[in-house]
PDB file of N, CA and C in Angstrom:
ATOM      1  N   UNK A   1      93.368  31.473 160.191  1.00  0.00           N
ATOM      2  CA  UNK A   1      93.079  30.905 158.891  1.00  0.00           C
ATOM      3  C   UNK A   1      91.729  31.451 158.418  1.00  0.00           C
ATOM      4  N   UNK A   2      91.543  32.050 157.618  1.00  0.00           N
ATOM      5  CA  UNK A   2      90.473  32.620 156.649  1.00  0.00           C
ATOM      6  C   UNK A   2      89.569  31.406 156.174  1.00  0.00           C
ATOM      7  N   UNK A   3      88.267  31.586 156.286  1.00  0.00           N
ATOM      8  CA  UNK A   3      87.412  30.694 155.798  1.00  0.00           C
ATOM      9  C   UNK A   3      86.863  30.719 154.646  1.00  0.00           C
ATOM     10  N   UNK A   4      87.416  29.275 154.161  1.00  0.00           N
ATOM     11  CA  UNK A   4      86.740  28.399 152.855  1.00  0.00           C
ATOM     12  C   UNK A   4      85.698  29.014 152.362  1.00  0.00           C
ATOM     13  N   UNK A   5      85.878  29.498 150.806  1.00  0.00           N
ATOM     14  CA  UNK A   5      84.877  30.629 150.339  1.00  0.00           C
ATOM     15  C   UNK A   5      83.556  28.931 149.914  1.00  0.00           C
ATOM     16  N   UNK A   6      82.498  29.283 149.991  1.00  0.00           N
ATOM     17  CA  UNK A   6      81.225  27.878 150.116  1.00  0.00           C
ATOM     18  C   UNK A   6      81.520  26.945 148.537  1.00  0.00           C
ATOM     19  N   UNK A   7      81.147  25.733 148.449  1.00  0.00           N
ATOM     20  CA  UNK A   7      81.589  25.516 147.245  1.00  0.00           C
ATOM     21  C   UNK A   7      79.877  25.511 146.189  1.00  0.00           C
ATOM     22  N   UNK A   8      80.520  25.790 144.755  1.00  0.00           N
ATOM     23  CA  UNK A   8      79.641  25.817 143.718  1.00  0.00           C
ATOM     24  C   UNK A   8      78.708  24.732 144.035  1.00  0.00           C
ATOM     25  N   UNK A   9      77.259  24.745 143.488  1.00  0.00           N
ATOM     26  CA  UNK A   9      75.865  24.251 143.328  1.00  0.00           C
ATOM     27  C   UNK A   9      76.347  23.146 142.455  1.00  0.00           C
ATOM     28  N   UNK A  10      76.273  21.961 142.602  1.00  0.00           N
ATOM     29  CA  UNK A  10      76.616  20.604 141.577  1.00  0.00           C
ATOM     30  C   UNK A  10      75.278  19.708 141.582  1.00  0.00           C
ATOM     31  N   UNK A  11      75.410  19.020 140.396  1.00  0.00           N
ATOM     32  CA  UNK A  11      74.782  17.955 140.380  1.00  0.00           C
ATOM     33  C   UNK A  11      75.371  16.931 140.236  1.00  0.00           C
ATOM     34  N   UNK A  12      75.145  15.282 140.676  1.00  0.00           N
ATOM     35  CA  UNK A  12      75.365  14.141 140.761  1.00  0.00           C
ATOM     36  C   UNK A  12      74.918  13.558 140.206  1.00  0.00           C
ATOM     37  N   UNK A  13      74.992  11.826 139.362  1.00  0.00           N
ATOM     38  CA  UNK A  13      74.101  11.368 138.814  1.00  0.00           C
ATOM     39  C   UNK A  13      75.082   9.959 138.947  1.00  0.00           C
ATOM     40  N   UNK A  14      74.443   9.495 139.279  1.00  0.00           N
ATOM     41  CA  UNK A  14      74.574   7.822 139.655  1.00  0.00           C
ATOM     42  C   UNK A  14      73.711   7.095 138.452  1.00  0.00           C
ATOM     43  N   UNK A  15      74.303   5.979 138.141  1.00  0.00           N
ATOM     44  CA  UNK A  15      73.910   5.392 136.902  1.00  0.00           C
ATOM     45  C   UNK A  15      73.520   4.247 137.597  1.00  0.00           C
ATOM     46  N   UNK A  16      71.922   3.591 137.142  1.00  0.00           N
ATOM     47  CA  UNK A  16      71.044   2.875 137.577  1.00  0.00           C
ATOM     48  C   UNK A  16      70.548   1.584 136.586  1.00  0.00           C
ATOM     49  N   UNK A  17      71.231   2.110 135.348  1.00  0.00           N
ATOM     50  CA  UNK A  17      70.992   1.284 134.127  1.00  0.00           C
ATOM     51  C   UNK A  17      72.036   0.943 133.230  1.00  0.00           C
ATOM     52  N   UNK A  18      72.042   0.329 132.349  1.00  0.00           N
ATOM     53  CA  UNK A  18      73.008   0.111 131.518  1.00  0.00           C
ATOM     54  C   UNK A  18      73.850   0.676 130.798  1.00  0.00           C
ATOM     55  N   UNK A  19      73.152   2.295 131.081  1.00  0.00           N
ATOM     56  CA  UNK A  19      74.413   3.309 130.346  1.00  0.00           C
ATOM     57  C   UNK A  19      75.672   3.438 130.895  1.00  0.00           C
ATOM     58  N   UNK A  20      76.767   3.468 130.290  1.00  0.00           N
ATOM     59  CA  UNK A  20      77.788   3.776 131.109  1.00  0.00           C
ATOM     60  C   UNK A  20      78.048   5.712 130.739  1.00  0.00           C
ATOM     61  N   UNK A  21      79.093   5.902 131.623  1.00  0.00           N
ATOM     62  CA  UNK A  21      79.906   7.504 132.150  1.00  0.00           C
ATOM     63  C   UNK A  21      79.829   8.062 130.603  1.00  0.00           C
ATOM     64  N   UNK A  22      80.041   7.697 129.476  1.00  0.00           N
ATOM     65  CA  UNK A  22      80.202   8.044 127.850  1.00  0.00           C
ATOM     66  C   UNK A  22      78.566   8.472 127.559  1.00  0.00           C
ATOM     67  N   UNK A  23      78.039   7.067 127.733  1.00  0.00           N
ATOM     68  CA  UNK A  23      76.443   7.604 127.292  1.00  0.00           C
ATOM     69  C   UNK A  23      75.629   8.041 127.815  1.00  0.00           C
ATOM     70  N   UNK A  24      75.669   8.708 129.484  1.00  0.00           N
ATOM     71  CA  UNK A  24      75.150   9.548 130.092  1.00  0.00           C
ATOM     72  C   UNK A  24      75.584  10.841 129.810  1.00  0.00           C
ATOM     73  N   UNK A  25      76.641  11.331 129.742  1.00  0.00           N
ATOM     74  CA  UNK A  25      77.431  12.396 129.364  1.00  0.00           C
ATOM     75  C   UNK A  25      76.364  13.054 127.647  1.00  0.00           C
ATOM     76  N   UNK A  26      76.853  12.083 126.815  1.00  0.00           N
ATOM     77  CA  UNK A  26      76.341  12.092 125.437  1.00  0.00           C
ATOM     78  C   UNK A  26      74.796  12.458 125.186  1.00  0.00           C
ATOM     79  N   UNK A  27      73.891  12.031 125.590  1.00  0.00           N
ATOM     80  CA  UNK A  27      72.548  12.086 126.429  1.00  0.00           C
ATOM     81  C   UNK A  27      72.300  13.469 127.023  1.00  0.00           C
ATOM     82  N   UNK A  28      72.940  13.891 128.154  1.00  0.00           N
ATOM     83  CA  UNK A  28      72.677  14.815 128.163  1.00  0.00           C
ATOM     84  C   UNK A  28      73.514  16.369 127.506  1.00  0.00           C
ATOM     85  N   UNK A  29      74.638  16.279 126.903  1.00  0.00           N
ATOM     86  CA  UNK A  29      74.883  17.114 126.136  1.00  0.00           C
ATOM     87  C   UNK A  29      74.201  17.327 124.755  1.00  0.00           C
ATOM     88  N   UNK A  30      73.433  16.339 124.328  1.00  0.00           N
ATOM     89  CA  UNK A  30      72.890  16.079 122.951  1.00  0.00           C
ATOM     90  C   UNK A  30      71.633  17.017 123.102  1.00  0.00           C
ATOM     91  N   UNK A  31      70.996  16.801 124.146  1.00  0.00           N
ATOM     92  CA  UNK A  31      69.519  17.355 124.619  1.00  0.00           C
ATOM     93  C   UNK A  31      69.501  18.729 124.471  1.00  0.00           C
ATOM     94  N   UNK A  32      68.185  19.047 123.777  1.00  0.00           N
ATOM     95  CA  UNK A  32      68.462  20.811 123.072  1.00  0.00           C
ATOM     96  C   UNK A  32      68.244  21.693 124.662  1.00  0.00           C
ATOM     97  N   UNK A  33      67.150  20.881 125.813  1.00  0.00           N
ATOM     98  CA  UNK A  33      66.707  21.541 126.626  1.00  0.00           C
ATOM     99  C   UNK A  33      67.331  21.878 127.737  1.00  0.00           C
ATOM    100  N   UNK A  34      69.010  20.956 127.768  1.00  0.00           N
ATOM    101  CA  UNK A  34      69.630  21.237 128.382  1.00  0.00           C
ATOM    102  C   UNK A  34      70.683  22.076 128.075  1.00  0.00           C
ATOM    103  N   UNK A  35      70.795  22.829 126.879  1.00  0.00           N
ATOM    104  CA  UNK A  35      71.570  23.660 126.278  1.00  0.00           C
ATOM    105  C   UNK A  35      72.621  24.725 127.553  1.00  0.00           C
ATOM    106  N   UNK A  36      71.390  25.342 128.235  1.00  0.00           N
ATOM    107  CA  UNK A  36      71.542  26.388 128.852  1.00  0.00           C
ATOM    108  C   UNK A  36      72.338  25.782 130.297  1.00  0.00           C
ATOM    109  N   UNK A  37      72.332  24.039 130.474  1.00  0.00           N
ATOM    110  CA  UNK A  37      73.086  23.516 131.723  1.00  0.00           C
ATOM    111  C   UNK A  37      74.560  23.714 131.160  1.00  0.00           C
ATOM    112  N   UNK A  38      74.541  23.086 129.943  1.00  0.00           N
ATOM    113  CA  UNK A  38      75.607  23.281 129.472  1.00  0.00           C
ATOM    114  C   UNK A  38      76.672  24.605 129.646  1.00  0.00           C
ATOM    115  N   UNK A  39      76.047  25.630 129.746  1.00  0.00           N
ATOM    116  CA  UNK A  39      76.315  26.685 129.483  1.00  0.00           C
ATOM    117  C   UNK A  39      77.017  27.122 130.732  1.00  0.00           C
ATOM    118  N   UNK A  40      76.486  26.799 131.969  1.00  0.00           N
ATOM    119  CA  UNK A  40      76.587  26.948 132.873  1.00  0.00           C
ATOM    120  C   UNK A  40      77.496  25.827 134.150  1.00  0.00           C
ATOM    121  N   UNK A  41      78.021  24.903 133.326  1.00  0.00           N
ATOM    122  CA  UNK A  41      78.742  23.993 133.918  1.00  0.00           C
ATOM    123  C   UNK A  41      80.674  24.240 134.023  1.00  0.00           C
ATOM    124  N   UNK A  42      81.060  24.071 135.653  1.00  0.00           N
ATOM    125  CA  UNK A  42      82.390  24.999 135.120  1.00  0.00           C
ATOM    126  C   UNK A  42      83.413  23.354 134.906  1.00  0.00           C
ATOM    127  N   UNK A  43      82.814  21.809 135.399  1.00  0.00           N
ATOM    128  CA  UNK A  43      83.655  21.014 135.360  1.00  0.00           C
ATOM    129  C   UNK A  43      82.533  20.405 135.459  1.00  0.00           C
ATOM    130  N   UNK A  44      83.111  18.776 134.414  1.00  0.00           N
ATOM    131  CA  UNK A  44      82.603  17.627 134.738  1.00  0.00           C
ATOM    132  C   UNK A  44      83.630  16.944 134.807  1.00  0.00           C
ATOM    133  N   UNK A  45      83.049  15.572 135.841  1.00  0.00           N
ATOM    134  CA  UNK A  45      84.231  14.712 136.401  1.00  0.00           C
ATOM    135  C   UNK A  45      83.760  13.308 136.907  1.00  0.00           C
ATOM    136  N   UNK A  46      84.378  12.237 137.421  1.00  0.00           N
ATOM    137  CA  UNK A  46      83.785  11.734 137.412  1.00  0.00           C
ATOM    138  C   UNK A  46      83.853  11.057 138.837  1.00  0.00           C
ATOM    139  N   UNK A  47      82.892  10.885 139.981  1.00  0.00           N
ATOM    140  CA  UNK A  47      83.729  10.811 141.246  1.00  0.00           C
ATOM    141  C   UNK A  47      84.346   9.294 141.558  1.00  0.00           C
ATOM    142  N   UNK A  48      84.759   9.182 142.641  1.00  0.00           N
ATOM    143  CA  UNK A  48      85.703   8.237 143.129  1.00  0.00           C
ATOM    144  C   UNK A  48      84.309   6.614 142.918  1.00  0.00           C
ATOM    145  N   UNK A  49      83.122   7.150 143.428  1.00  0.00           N
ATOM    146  CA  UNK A  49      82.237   6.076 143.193  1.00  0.00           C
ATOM    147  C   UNK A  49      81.620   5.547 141.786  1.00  0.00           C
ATOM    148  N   UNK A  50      82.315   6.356 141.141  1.00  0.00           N
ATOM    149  CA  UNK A  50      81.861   6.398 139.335  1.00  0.00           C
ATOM    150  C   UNK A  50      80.530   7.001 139.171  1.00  0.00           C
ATOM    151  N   UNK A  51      80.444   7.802 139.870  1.00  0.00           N
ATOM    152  CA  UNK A  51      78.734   8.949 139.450  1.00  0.00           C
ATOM    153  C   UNK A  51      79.803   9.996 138.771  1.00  0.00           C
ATOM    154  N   UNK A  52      78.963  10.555 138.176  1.00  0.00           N
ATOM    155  CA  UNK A  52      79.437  11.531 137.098  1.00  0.00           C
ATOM    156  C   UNK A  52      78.953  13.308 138.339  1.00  0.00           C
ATOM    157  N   UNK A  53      79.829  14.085 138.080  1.00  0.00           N
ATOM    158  CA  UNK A  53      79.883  15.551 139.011  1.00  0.00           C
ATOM    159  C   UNK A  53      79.963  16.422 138.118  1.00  0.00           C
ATOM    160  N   UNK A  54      78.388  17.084 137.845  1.00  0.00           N
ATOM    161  CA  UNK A  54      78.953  18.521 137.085  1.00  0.00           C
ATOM    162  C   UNK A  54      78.577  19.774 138.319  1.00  0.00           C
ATOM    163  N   UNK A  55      79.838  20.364 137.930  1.00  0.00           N
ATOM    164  CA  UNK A  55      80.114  21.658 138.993  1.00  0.00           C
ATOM    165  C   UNK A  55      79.261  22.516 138.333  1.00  0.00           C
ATOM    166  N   UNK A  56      78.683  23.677 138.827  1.00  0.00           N
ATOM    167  CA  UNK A  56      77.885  24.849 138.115  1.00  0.00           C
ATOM    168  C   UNK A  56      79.157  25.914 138.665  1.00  0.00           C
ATOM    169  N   UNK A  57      78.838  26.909 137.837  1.00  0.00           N
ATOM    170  CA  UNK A  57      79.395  28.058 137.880  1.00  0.00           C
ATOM    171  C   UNK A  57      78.912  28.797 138.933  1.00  0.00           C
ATOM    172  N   UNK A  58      78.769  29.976 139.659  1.00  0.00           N
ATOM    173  CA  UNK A  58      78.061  30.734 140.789  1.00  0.00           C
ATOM    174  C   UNK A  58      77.136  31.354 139.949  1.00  0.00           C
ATOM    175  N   UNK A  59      77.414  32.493 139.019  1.00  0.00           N
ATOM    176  CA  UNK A  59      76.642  33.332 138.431  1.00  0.00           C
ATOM    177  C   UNK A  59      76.115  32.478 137.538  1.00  0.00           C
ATOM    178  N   UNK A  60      75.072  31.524 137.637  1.00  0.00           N
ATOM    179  CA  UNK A  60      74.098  30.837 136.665  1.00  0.00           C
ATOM    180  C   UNK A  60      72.921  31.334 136.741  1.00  0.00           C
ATOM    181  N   UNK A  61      72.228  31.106 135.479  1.00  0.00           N
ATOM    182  CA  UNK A  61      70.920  31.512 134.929  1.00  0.00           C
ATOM    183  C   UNK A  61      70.198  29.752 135.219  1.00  0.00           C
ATOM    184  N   UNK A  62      68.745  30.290 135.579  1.00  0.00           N
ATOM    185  CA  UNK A  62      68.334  29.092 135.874  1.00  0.00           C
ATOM    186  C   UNK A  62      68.698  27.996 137.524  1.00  0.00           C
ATOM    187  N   UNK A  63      67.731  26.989 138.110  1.00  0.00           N
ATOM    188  CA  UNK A  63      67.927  26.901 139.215  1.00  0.00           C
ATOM    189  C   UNK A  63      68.847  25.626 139.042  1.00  0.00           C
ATOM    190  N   UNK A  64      69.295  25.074 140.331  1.00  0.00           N
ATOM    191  CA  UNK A  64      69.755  23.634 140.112  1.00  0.00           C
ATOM    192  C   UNK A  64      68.928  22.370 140.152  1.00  0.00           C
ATOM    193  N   UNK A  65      67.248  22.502 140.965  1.00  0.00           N
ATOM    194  CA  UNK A  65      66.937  21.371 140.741  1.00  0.00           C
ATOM    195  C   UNK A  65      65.586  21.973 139.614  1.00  0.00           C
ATOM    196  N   UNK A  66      65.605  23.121 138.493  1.00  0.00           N
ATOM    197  CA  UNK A  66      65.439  22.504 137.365  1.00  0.00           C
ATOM    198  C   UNK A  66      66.304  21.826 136.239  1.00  0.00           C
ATOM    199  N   UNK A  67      67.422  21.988 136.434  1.00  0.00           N
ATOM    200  CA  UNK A  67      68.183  21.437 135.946  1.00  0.00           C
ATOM    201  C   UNK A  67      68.104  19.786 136.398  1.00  0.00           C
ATOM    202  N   UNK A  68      67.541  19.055 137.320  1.00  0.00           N
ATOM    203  CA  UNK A  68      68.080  18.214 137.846  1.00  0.00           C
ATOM    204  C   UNK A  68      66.566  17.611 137.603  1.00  0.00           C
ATOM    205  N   UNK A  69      65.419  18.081 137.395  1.00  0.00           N
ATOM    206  CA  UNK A  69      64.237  17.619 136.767  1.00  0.00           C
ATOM    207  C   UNK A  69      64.378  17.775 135.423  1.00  0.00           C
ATOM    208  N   UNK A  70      64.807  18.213 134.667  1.00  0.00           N
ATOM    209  CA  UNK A  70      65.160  18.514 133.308  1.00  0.00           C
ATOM    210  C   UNK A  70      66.170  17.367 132.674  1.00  0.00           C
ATOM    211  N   UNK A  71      67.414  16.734 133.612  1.00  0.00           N
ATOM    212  CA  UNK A  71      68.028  15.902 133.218  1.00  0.00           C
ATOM    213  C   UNK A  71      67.283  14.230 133.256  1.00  0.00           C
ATOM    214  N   UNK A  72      66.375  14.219 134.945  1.00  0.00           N
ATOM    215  CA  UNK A  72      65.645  13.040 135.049  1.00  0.00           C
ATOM    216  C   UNK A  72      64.608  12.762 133.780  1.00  0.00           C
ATOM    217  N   UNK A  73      64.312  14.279 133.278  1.00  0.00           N
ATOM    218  CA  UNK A  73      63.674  13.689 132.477  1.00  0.00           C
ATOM    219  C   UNK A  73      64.391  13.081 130.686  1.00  0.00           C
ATOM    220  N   UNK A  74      65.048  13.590 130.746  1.00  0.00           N
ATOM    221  CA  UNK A  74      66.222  12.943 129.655  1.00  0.00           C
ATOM    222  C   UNK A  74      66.145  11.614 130.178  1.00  0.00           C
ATOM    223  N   UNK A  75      67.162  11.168 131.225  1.00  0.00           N
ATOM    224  CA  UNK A  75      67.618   9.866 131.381  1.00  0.00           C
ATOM    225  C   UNK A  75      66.901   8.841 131.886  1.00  0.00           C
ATOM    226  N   UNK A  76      65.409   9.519 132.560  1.00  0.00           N
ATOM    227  CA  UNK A  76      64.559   8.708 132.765  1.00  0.00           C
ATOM    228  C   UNK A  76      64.530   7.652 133.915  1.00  0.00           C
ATOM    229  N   UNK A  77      64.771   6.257 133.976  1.00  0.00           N
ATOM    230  CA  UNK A  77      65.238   5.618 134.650  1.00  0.00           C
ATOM    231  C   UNK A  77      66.557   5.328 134.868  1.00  0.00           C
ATOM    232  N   UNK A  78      67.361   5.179 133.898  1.00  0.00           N
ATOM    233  CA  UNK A  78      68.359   4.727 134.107  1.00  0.00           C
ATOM    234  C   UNK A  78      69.754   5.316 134.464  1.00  0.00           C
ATOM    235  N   UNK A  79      69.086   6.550 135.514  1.00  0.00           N
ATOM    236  CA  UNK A  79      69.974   6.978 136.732  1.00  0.00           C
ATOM    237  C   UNK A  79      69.103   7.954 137.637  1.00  0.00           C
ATOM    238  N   UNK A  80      70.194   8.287 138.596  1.00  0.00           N
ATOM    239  CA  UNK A  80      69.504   8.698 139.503  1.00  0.00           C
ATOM    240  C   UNK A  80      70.168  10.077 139.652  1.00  0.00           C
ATOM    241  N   UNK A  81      69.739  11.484 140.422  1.00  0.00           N
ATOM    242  CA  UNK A  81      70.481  12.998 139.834  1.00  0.00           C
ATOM    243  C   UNK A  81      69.836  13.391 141.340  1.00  0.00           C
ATOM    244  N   UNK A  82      71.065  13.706 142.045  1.00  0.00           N
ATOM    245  CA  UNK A  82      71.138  14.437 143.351  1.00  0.00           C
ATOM    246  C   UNK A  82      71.366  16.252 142.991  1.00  0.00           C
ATOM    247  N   UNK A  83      71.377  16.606 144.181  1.00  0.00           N
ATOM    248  CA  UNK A  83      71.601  18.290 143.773  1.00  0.00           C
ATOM    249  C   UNK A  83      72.485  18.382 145.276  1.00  0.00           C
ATOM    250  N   UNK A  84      73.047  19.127 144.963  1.00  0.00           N
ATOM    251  CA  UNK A  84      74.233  19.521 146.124  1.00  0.00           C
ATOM    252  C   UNK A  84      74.715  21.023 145.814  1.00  0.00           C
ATOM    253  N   UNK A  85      74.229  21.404 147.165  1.00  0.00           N
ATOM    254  CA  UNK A  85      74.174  23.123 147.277  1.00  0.00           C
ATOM    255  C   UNK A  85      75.011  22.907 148.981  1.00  0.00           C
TER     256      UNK A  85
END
């Protein structure tokens, strides 16, 4: 059996506040500074624990945990943004 090619760079984000899965999403697609995450996201989803999963693409511009300081600073408190490489 041939081995599992590694999986894409994601971020996580667990909701800590009153936003729900709609207005975290909204929030950070709205944000001009996250334009370029956008750009670079091949799926969002939402996992089995209700944190929200955006997959990155391989060939991305930009790192994953600026992206993941870039979103904390959007949402601020009211979630929390893992990085998974």
């Amino acid at each position: 059996m041939p081995p599992q090619p590694p999986r894409p760079d994601a971020l996580v984000i667990a909701k800590t506040g009153d936003m729900s899965y709609s207005d975290i999403l909204r929030a950070v697609k709205k944000d001009v500074n996250l334009k370029q995450l956008g750009e670079n996201v091949s799926r969002i989803r939402k996992t089995a624990k209700g944190e929200t999963l955006f997959e990155l693409r391989r060939a991305r511009t930009g790192s994953t945990h600026e992206y993941r300081n870039e979103i904390n600073r959007v949402l601020g408190d009211q979630a929390q943004i893992r990085t998974l490489s």
